[in-house]
C-alpha atoms as a PDB file:
ATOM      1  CA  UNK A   1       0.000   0.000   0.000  1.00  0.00           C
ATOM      2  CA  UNK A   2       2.840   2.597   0.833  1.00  0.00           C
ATOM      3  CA  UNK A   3       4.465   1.812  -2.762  1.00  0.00           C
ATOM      4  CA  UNK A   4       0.670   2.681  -4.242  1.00  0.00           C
ATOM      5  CA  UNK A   5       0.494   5.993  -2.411  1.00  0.00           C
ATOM      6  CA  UNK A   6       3.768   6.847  -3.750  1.00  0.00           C
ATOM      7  CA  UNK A   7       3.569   6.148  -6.945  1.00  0.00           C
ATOM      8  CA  UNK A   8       0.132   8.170  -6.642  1.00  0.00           C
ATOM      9  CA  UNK A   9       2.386  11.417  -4.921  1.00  0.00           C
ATOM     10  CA  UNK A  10       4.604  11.005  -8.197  1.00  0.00           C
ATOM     11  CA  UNK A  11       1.848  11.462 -10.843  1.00  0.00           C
ATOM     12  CA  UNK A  12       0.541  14.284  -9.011  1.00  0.00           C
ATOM     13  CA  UNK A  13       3.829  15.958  -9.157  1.00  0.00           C
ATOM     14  CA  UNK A  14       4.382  18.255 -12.495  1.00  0.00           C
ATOM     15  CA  UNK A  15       7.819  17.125 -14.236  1.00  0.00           C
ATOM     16  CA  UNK A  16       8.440  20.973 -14.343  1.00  0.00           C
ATOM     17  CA  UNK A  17       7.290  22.749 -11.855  1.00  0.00           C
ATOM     18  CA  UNK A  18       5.948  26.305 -12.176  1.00  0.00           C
ATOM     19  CA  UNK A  19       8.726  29.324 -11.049  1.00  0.00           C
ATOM     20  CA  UNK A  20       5.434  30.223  -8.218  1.00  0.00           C
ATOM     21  CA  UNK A  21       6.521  26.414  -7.046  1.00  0.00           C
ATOM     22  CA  UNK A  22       9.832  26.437  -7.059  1.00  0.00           C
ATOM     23  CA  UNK A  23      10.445  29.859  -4.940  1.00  0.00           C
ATOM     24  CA  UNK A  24       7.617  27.926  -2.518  1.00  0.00           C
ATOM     25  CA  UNK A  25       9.863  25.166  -2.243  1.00  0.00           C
ATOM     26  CA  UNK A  26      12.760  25.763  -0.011  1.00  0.00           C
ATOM     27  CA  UNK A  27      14.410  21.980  -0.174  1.00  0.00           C
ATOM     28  CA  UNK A  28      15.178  20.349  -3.430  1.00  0.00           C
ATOM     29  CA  UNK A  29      13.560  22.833  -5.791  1.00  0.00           C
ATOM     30  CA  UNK A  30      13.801  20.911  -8.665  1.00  0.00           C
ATOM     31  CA  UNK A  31      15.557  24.507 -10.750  1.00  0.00           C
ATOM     32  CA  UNK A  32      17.387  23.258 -13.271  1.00  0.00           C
ATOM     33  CA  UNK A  33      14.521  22.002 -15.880  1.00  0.00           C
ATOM     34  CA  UNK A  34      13.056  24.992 -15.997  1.00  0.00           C
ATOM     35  CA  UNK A  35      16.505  26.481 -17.091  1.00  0.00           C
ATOM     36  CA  UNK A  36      17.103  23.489 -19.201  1.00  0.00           C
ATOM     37  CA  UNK A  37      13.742  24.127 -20.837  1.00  0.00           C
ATOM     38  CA  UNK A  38      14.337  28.518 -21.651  1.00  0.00           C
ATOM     39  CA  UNK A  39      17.870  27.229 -22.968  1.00  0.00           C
ATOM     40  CA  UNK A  40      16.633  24.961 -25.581  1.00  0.00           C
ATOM     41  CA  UNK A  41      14.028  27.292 -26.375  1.00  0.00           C
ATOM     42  CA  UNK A  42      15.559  30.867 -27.025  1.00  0.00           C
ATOM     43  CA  UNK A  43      17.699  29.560 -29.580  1.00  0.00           C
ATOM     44  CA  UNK A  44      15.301  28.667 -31.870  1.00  0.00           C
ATOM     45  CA  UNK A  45      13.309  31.946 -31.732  1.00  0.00           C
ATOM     46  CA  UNK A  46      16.227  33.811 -32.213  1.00  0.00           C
ATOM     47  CA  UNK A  47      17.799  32.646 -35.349  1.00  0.00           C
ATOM     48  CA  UNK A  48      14.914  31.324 -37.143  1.00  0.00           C
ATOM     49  CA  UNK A  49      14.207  32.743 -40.354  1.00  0.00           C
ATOM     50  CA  UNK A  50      13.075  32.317 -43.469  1.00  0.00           C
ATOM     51  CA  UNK A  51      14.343  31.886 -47.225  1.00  0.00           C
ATOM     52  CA  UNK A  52      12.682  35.040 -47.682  1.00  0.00           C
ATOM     53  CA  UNK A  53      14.143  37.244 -45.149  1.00  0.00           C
ATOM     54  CA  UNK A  54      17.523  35.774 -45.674  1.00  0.00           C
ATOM     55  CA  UNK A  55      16.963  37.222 -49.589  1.00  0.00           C
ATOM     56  CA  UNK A  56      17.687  33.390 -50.550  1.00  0.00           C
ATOM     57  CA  UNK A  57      21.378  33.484 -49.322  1.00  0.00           C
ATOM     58  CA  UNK A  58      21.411  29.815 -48.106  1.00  0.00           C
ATOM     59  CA  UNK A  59      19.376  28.478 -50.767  1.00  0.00           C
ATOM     60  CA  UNK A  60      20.628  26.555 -53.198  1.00  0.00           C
ATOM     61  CA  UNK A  61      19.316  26.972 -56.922  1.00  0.00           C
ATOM     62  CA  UNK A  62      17.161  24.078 -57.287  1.00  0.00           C
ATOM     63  CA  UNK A  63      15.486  24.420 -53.991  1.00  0.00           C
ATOM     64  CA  UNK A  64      14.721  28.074 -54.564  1.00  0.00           C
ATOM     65  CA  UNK A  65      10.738  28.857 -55.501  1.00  0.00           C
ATOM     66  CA  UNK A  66       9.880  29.330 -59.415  1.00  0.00           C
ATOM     67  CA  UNK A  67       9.061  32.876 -58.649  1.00  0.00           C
ATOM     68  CA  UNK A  68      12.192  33.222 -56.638  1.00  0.00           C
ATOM     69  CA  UNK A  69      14.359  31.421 -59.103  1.00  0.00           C
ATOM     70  CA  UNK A  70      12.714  33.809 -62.415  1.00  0.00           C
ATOM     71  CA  UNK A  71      13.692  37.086 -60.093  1.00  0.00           C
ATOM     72  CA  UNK A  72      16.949  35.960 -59.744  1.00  0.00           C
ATOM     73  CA  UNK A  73      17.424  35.009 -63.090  1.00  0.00           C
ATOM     74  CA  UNK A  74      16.204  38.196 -64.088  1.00  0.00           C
ATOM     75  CA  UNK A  75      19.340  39.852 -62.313  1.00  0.00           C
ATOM     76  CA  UNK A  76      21.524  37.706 -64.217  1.00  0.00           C
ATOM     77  CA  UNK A  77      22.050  34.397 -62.631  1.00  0.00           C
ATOM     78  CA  UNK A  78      21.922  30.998 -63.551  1.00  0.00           C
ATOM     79  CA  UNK A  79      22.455  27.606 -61.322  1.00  0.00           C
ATOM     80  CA  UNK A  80      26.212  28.290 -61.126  1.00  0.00           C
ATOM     81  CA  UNK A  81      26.263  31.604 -60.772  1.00  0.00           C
ATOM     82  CA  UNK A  82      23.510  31.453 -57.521  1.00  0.00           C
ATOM     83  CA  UNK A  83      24.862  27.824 -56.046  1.00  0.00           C
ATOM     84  CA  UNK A  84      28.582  29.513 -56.536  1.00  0.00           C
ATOM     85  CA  UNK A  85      27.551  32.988 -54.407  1.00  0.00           C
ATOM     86  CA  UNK A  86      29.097  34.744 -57.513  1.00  0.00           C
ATOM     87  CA  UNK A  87      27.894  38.345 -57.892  1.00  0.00           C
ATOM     88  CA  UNK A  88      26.372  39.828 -60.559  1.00  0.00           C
ATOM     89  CA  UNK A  89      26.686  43.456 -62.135  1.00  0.00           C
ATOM     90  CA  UNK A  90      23.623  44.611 -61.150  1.00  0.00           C
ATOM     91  CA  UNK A  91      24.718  44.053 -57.305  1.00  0.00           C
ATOM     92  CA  UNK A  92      26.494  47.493 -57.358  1.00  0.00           C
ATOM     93  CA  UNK A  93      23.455  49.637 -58.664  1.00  0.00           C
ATOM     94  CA  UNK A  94      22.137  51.709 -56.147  1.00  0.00           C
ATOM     95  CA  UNK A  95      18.306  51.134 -55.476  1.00  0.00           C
ATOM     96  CA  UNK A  96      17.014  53.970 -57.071  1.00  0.00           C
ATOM     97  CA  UNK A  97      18.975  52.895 -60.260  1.00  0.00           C
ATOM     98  CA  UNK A  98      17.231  49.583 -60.859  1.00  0.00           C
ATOM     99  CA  UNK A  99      15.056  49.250 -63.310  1.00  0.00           C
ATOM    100  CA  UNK A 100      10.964  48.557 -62.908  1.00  0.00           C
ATOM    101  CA  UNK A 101      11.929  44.626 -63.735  1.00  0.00           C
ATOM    102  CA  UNK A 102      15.297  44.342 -61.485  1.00  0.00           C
ATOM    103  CA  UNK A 103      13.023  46.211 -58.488  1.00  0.00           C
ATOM    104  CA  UNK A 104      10.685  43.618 -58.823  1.00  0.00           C
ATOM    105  CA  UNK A 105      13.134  41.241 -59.096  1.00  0.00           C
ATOM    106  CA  UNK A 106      15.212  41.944 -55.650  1.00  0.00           C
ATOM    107  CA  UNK A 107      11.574  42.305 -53.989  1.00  0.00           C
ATOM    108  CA  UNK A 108      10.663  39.116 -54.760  1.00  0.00           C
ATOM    109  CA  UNK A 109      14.376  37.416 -53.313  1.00  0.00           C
ATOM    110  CA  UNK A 110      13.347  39.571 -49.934  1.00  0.00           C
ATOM    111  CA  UNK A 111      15.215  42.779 -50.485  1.00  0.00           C
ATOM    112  CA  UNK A 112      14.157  46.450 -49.523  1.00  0.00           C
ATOM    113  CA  UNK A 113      15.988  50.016 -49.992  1.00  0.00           C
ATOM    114  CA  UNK A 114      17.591  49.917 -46.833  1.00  0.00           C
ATOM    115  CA  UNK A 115      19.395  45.901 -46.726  1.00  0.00           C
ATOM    116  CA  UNK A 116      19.816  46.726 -50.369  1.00  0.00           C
ATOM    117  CA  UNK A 117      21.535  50.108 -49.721  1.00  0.00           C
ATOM    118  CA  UNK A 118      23.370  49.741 -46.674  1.00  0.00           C
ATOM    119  CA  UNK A 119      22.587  46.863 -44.614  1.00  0.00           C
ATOM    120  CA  UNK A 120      20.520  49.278 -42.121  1.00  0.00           C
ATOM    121  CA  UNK A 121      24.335  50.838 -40.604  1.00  0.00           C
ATOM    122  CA  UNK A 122      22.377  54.098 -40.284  1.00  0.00           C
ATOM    123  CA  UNK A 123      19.352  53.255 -38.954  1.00  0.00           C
ATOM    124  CA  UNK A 124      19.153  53.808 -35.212  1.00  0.00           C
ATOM    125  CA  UNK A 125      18.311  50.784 -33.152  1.00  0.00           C
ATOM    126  CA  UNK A 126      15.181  52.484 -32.023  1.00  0.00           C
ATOM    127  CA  UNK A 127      14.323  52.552 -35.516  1.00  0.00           C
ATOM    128  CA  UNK A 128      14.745  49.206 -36.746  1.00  0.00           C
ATOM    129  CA  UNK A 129      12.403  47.014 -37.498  1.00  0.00           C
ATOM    130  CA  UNK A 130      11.037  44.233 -35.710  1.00  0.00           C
ATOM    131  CA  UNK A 131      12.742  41.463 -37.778  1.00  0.00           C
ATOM    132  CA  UNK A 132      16.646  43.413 -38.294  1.00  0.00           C
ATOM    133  CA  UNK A 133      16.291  44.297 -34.399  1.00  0.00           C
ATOM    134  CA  UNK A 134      15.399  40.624 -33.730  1.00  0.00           C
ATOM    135  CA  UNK A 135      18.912  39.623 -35.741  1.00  0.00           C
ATOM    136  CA  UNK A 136      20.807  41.948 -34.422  1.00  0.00           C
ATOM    137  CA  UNK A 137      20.372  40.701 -30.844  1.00  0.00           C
ATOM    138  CA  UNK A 138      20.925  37.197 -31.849  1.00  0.00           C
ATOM    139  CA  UNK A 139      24.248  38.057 -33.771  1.00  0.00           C
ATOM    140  CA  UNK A 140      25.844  39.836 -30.191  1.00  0.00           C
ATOM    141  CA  UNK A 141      24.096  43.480 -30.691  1.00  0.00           C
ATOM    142  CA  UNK A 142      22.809  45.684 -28.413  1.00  0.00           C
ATOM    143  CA  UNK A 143      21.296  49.381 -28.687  1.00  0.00           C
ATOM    144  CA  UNK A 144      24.677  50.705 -27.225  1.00  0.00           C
ATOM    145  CA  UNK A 145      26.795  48.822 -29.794  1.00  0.00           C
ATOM    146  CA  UNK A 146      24.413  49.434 -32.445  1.00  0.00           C
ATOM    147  CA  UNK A 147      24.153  53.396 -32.445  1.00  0.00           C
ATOM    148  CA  UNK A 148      27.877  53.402 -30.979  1.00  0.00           C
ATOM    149  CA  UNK A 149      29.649  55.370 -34.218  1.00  0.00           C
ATOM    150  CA  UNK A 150      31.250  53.877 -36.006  1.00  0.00           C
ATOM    151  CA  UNK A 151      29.008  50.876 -36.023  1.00  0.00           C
ATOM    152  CA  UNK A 152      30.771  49.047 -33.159  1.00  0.00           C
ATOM    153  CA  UNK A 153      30.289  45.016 -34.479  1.00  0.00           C
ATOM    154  CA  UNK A 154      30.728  42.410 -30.926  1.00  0.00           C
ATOM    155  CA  UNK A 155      33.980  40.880 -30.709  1.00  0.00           C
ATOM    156  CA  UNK A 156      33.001  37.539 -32.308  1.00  0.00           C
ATOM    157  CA  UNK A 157      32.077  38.925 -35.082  1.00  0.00           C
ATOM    158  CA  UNK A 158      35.386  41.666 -35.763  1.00  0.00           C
ATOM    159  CA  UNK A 159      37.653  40.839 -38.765  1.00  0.00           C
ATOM    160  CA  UNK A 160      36.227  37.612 -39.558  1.00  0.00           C
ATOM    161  CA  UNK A 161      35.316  37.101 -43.069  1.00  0.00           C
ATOM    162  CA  UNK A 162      31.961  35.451 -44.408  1.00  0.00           C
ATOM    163  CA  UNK A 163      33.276  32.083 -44.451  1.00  0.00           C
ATOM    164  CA  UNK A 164      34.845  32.064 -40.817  1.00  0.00           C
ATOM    165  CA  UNK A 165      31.472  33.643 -39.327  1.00  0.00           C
ATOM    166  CA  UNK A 166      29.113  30.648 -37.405  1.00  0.00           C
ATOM    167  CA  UNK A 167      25.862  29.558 -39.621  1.00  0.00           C
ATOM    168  CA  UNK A 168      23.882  31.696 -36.843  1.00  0.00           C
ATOM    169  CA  UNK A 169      25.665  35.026 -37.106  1.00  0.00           C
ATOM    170  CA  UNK A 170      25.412  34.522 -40.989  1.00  0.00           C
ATOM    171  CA  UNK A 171      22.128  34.169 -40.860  1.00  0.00           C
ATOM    172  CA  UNK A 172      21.626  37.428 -38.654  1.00  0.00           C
ATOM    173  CA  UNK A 173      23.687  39.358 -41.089  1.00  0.00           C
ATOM    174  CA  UNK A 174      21.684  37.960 -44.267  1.00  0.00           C
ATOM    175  CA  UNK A 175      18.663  39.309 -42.430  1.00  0.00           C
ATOM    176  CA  UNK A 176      20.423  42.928 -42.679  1.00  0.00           C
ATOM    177  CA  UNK A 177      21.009  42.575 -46.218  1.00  0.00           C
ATOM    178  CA  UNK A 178      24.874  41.770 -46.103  1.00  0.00           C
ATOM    179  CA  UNK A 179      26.076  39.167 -48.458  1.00  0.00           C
ATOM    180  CA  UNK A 180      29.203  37.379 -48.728  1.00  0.00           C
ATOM    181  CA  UNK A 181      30.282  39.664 -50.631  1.00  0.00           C
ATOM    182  CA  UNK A 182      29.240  42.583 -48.778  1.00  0.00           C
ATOM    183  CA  UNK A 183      30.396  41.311 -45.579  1.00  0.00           C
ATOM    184  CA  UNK A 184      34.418  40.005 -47.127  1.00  0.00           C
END
């Protein structure tokens, strides 16, 4: 009978208790879960993005969208080109200079004036959006750092090229608008 009642005691307990529970509990407050469990979590919400608001960095030509691959083909690549990161002229031409077609074109791979122009270095951090603010913070940024002139970048991210940069800070920085070959 003992055994019974405490195997009943056990399914009562939560397997993670509540923070309300654990400051209740002065012995054996089971803390470390809950840590375990905001650890595994922020990650993920930090550095997940899409194709789209990456502007198809990652992507590799056959896994790009039709509408995705006919905008970039419209700039001037082809499979090698994209799969290769090579640039292309057009990469150079200031936003106002694109034509209708090409504007339509870097809209549809998930570029706007400012990533296009100058991978939002003078926007304040009060002013950025939602999304670049979001990257920033998951790439080491900080409103100090950020509005800091010049543009202070965190220490793990100072002369590194492209390549030498983790997959997560890459991704942050596609998010901005840099490339790899803005960024080298």
């Amino acid at each position: 009978d003992e055994d019974e009642n405490v195997e009943e005691k056990k399914e009562e307990i939560p397997a993670v208790p509540s923070k309300k529970e654990n400051e209740e509990k002065t012995e054996e407050a089971p803390v470390a879960p809950v840590k375990e469990e905001e650890e595994e979590t922020k990650p993920e919400t930090k550095v997940s993005f899409t194709d789209f608001e990456m502007k198809y960095e990652f992507t590799l030509w056959d896994d790009l969208p039709s509408d995705a691959k006919a905008a970039a083909e419209e700039l001037g690549f082809d499979e090698n080109k994209w799969n290769a990161s090579e640039e292309v002229h057009m990469g150079h031409k200031p936003w106002n200079h694109l034509t209708e077609s090409e504007l339509k074109a870097v809209q549809t791979l998930g570029w706007e004036e400012t990533a296009w122009e100058d991978q939002y270095e003078h926007e304040d951090w009060d002013e950025l959006p939602e999304l670049q603010k979001r990257a920033a913070e998951a790439a080491g940024y900080t409103a100090s750092n950020w509005d800091a002139p010049p543009h202070e970048q965190p220490d793990h991210l100072q002369h590194k090229r492209w390549d030498d940069l983790d997959e997560k800070d890459r991704k942050c920085m596609a998010v901005l608008g840099y490339t790899k070959h803005d960024w080298d």
